[in-house]
Protein backbone atom coordinates (compact mmCIF):
# COMPACT_ATOMS: atom_id res chain seq x y z
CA UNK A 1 -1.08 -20.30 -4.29
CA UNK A 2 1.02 -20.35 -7.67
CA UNK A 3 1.93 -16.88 -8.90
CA UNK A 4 4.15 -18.86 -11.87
CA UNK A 5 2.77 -21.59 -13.82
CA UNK A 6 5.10 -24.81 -13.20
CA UNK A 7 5.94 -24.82 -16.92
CA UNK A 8 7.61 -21.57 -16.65
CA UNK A 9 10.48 -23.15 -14.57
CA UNK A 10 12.76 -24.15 -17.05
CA UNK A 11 11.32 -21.88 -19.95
CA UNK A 12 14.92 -20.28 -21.43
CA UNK A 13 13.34 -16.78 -20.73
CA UNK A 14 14.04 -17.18 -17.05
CA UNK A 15 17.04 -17.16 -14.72
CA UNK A 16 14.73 -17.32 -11.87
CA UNK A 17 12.77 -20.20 -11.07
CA UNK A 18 9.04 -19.86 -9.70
CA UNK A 19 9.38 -20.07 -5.85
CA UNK A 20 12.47 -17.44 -6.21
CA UNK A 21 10.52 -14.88 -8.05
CA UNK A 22 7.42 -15.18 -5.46
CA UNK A 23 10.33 -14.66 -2.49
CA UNK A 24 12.45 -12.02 -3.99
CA UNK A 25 8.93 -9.96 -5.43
CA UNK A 26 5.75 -10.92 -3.57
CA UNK A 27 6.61 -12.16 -0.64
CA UNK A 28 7.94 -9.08 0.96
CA UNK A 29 4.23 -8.15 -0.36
CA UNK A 30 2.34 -10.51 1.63
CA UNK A 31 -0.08 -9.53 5.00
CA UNK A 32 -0.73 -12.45 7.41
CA UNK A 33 -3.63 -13.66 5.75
CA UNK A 34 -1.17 -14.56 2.70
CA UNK A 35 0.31 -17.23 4.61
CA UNK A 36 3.62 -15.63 2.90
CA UNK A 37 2.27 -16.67 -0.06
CA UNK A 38 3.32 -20.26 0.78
CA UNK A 39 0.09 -21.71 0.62
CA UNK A 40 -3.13 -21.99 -2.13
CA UNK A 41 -5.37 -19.90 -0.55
CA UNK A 42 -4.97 -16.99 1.76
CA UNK A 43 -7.38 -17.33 5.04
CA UNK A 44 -9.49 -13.83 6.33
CA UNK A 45 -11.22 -13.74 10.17
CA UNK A 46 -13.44 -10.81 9.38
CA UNK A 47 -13.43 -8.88 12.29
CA UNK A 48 -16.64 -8.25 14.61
CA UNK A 49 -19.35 -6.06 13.50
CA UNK A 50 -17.78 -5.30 10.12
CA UNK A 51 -19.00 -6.20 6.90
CA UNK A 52 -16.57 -7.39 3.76
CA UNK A 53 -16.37 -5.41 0.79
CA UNK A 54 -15.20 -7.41 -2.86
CA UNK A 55 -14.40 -5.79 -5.68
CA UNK A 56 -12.26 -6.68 -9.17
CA UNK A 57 -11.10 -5.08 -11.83
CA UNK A 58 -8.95 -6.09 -14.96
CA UNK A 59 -6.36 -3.85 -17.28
CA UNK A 60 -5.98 -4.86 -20.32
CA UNK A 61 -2.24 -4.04 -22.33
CA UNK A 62 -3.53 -1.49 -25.23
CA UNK A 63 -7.46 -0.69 -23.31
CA UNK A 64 -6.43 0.42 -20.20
CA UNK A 65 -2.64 1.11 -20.49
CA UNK A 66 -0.27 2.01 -23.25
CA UNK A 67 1.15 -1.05 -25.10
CA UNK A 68 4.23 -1.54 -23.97
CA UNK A 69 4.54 -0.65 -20.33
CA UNK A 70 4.24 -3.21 -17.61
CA UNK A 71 5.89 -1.67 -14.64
CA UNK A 72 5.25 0.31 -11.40
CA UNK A 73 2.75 2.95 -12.84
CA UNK A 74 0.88 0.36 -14.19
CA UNK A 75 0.26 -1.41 -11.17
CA UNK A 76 0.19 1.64 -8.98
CA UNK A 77 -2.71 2.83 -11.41
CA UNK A 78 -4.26 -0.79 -10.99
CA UNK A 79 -4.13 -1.07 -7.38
CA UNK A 80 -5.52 2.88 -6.68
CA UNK A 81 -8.30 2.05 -9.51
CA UNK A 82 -9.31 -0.72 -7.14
CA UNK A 83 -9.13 0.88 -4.07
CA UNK A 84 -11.54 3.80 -5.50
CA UNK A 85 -14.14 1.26 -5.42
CA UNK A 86 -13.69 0.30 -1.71
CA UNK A 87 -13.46 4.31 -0.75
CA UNK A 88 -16.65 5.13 -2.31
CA UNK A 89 -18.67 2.38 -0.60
CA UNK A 90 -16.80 4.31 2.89
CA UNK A 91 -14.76 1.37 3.63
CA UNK A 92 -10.99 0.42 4.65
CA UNK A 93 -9.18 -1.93 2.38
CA UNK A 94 -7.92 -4.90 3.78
CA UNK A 95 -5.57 -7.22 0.78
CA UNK A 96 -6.02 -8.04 -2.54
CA UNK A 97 -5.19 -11.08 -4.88
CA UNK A 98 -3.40 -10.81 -7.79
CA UNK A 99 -3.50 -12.25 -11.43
CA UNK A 100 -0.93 -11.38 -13.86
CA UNK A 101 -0.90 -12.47 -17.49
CA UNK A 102 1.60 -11.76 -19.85
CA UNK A 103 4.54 -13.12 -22.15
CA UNK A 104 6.83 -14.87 -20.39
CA UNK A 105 9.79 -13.05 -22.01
CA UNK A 106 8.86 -9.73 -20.18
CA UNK A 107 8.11 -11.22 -16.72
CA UNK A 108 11.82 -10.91 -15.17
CA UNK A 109 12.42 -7.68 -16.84
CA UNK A 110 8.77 -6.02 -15.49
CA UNK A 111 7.74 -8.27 -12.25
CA UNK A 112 10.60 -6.25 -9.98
CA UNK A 113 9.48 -2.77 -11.11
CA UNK A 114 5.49 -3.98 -10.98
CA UNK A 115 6.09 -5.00 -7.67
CA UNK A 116 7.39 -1.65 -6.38
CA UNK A 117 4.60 -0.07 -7.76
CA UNK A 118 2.13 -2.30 -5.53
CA UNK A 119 4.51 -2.01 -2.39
CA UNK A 120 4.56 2.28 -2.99
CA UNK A 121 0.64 2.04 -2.82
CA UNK A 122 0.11 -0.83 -0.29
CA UNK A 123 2.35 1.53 2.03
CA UNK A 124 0.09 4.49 1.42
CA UNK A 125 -3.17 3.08 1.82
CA UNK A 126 -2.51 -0.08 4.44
CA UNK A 127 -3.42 -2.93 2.12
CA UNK A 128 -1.62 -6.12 1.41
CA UNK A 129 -1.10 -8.68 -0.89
CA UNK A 130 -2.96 -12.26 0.01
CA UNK A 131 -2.15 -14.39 -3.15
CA UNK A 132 -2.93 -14.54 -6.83
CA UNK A 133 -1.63 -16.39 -10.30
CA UNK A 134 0.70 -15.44 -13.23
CA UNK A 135 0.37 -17.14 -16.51
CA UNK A 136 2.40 -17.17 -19.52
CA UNK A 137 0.61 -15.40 -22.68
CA UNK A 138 1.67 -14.81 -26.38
CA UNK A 139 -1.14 -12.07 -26.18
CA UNK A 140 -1.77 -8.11 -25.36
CA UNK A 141 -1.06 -8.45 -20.80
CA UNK A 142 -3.74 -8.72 -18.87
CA UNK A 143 -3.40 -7.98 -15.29
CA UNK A 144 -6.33 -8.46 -12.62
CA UNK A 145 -6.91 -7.46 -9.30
CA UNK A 146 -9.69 -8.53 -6.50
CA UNK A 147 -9.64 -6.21 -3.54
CA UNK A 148 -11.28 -7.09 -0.06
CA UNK A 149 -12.11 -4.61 2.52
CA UNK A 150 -14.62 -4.01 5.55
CA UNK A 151 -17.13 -1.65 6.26
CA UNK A 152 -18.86 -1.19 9.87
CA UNK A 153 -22.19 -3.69 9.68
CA UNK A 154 -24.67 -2.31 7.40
CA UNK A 155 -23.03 1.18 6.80
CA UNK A 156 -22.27 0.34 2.88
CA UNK A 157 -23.24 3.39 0.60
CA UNK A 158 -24.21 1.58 -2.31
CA UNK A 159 -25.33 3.08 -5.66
CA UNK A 160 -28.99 2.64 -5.02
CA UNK A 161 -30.33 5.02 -2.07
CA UNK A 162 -30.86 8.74 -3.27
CA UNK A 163 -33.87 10.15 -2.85
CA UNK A 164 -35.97 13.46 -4.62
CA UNK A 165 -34.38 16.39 -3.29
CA UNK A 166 -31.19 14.95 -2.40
CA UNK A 167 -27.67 17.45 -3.29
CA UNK A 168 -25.26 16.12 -5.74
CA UNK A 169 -21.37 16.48 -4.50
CA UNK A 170 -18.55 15.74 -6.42
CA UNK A 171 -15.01 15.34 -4.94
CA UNK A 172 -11.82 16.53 -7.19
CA UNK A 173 -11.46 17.60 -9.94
CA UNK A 174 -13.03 15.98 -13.39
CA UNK A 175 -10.70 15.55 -16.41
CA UNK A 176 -7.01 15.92 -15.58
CA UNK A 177 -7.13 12.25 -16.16
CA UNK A 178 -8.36 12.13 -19.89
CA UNK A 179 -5.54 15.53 -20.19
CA UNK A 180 -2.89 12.85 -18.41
CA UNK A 181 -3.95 10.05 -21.07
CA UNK A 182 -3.42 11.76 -24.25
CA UNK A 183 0.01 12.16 -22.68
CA UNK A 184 1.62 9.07 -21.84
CA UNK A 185 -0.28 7.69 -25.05
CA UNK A 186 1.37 10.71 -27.21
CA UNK A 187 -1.80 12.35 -28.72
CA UNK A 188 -0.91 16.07 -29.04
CA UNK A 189 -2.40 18.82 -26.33
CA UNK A 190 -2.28 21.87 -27.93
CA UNK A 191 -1.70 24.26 -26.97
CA UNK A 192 1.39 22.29 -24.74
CA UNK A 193 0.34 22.66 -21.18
CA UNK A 194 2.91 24.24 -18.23
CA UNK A 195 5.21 22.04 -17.16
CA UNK A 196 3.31 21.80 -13.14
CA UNK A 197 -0.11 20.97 -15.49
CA UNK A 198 2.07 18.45 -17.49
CA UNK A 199 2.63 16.85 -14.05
CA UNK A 200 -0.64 17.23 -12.36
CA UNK A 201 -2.28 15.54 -15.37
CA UNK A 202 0.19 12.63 -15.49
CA UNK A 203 -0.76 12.09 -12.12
CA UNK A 204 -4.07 12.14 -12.24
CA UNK A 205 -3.99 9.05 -14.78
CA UNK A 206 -1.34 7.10 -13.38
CA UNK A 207 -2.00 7.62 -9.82
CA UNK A 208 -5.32 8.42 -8.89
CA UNK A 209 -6.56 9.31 -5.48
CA UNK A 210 -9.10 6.76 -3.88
CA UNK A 211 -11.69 9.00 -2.06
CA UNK A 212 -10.84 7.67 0.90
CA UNK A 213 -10.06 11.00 2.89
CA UNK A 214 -14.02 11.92 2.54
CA UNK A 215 -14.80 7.85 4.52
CA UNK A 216 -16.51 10.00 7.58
CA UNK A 217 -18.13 12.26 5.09
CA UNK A 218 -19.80 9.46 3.00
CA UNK A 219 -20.49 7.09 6.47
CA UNK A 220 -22.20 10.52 7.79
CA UNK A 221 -24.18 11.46 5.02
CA UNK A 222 -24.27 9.59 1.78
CA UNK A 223 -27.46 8.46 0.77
CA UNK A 224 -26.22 7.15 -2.69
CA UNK A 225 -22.27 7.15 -3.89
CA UNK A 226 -20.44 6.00 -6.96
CA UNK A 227 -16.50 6.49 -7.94
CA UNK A 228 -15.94 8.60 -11.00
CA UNK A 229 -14.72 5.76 -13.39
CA UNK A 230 -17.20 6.28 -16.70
CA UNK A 231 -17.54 9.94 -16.65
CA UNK A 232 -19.16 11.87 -14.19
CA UNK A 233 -22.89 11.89 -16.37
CA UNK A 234 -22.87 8.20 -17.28
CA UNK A 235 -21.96 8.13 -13.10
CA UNK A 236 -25.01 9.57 -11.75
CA UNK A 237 -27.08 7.86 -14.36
CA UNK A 238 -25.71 4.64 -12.43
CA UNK A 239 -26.84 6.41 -9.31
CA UNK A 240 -30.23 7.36 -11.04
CA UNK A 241 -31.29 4.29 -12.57
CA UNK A 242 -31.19 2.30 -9.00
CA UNK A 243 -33.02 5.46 -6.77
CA UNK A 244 -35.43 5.98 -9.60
CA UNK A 245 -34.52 9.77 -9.99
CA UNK A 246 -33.11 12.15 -12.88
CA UNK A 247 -29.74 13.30 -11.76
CA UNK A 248 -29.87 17.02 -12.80
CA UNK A 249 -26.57 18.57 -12.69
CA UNK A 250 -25.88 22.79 -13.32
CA UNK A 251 -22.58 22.50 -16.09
CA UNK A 252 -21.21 25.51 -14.53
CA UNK A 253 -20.46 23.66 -11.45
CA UNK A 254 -18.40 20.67 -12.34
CA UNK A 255 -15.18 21.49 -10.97
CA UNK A 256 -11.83 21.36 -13.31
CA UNK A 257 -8.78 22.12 -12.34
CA UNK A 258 -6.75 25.27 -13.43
CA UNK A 259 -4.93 23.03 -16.00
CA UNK A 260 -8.11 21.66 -17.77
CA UNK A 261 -9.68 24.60 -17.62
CA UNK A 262 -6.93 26.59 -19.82
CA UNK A 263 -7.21 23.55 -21.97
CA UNK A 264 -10.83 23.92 -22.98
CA UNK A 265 -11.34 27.81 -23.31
CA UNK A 266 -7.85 27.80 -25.74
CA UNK A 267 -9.95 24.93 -27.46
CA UNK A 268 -12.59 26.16 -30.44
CA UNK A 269 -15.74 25.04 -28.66
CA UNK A 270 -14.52 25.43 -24.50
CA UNK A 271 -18.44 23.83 -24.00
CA UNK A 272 -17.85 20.87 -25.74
CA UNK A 273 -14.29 20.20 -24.51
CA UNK A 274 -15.45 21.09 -21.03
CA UNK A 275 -17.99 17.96 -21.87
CA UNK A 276 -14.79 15.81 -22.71
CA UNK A 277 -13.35 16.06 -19.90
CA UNK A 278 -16.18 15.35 -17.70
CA UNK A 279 -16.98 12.31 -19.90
CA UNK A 280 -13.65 10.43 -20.16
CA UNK A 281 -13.63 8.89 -17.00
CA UNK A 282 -10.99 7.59 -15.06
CA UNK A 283 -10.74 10.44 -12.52
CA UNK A 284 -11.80 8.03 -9.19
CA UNK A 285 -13.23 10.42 -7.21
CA UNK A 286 -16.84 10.15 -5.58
CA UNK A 287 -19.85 11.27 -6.54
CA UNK A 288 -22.78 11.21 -3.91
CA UNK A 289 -25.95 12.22 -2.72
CA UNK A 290 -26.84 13.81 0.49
CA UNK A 291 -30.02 15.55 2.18
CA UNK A 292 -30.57 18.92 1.25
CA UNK A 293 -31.19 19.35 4.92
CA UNK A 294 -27.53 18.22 5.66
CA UNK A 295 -26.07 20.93 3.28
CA UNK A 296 -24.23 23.23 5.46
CA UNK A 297 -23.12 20.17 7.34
CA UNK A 298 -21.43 18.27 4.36
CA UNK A 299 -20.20 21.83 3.73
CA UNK A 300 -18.21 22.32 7.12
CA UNK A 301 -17.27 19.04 7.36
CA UNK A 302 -15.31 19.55 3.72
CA UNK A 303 -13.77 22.80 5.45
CA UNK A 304 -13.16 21.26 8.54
CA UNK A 305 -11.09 18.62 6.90
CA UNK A 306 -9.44 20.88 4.32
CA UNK A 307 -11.11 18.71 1.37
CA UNK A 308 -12.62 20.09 -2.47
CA UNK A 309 -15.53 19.13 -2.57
CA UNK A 310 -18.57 20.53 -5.04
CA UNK A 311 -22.14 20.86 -5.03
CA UNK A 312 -23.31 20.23 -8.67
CA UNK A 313 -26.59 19.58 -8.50
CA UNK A 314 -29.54 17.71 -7.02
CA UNK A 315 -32.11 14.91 -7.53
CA UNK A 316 -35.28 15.66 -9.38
CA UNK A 317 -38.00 13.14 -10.59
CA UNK A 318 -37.50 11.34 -13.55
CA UNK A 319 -35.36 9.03 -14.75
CA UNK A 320 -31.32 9.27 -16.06
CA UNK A 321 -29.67 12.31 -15.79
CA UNK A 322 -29.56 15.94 -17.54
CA UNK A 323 -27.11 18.73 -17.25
CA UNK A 324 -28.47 22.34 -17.44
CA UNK A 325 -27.01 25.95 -18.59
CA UNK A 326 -26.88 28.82 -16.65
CA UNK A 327 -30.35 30.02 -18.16
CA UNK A 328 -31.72 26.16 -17.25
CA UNK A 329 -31.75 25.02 -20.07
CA UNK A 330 -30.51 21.43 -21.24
CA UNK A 331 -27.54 20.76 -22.88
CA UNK A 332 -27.38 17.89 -25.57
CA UNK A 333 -24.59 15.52 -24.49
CA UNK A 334 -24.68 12.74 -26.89
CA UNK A 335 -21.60 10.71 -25.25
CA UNK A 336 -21.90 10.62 -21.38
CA UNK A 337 -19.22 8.96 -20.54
CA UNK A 338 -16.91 5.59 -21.25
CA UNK A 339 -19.19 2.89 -22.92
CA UNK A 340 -17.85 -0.69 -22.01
CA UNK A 341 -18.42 -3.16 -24.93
């Protein structure tokens, strides 16, 4: 396991030498199956009667964080991203790899403050690092992340799964995130949010919360679940496409947050802006399906466990997905969500 190329050794930019980065940074990092991070490869037992979970996802400097920034909110915001995926499928994570990418000039500055960011969210959500690779680029950064966790034998809520009739939930809030981006990317909000929604939509975008506190909910009743990384339509029409169903969802419901929702009605069209934030993405909640049958159930638990969740809708047949008006009616939504190219 190399997380410096040997030909950054003796590169001028560095004071620190390969094997004394990995010790001083990532090796306080490491879980058991990293080996310290003194081997190639890391080495998993899965445990009995559990299942792995694998999932990766990239950031690219000037796509998926402002140009410029390379420390711990960038790989606090990697890490949670990551760990969305393994909540929604109602699993524990387990450790992750690592691949960093950028010009060698900025490593020694950055690599101490992006490795407190991953050691703040590997304490919070009981994950650790295994291994990974760091290269030296004259490009934009790229940094990369596969995440492993487990899942009890068979109980995986994957996309596919929902059924006609089946409730729509949504966890969270939608949009604080796309309100948090135009921040730390210095587009103007007008008009200026409070300070506490200046805050809670930083956070959202920077440090999302995996949906992991709804696990028994999702293992209990899920029939079909995605996180909320597209937009919340383009989301169920994942959902849709693989249970052969037309996600119908009632606009009034989607849940925004205080914040957002002073946003849009100060904004000249509050339906279209309401539509915005829905579509941006990046919130990492869950979306699911349930049976309507299990309602009041999915309900109490949610009370019982002090969680927001929403019922927005329900499977119909049909395909993709629609959202409706108070009177039922549709409403044209020409962009539903974050289009990757």
């Amino acid at each position: 396991m190399r997380l410096l190329p040997k030909r950054l050794r003796k590169t001028s930019h560095l004071k620190m030498n390969e094997f004394d980065l990995i010790e001083r940074y990532f090796a306080p990092l490491a879980g058991p199956e990293g080996l310290s991070l003194k081997d190639d490869t890391a080495k998993l037992s899965p445990r009995t009667g559990q299942d792995l979970l694998i999932t990766t996802d990239s950031f690219v400097e000037g796509i998926h964080f402002p140009v410029g920034m390379y420390g711990a909110d960038v790989a606090e915001r990697l890490l949670r991203t990551n760990l969305s995926d393994i909540a929604a499928k109602a699993g524990t994570p387990l450790g992750y790899q690592l691949s960093l990418s950028m010009p060698a000039a900025k490593m020694e500055k950055w690599i101490p403050a992006f490795a407190k960011g991953l050691e703040t969210t590997q304490a919070e959500f009981g994950c650790r690092l295994w291994g990974g690779d760091t290269t030296a680029i004259d490009g934009p950064a790229v940094f990369s992340i596969t995440l492993i966790g487990e899942v009890r034998q068979g109980g995986m809520v994957r996309r596919a799964g929902a059924a006609i009739g089946d409730d729509i939930w949504v966890s969270g809030v939608l949009g604080d995130a796309k309100l948090g981006c135009d921040l730390v990317t210095n587009k103007t909000i007008s008009p200026v949010p409070s300070g506490e929604h200046l805050i809670a939509f930083e956070t959202a975008y920077w440090r999302p919360e995996p949906a992991f506190a709804f696990q028994n909910i999702l293992a209990n009743f899920a029939t079909a679940a995605a996180d909320i990384s597209d937009g919340i339509m383009a989301d169920v029409a994942h959902i849709s496409a693989l249970s052969e169903t037309c996600a119908t969802l009632n606009f009034d419901a989607l849940p925004f947050s205080l914040g957002a929702e002073s946003w849009a009605e100060a904004q000249s069209d509050p339906v279209e802006s309401r539509q915005k934030l829905a579509s941006f993405g990046d919130d990492y909640g869950v979306v699911f399906t349930a049976k309507a049958k299990s309602r009041q159930a999915v309900f109490d638990a949610a009370r019982r466990l002090k969680l927001k969740l929403t019922l927005i809708g329900s499977m119909l047949a049909g395909q993709g997905a629609v959202c409706l008006d108070i009177d039922d009616r549709e409403i044209a939504w020409p962009k539903k969500g974050y289009a990757h190219k």
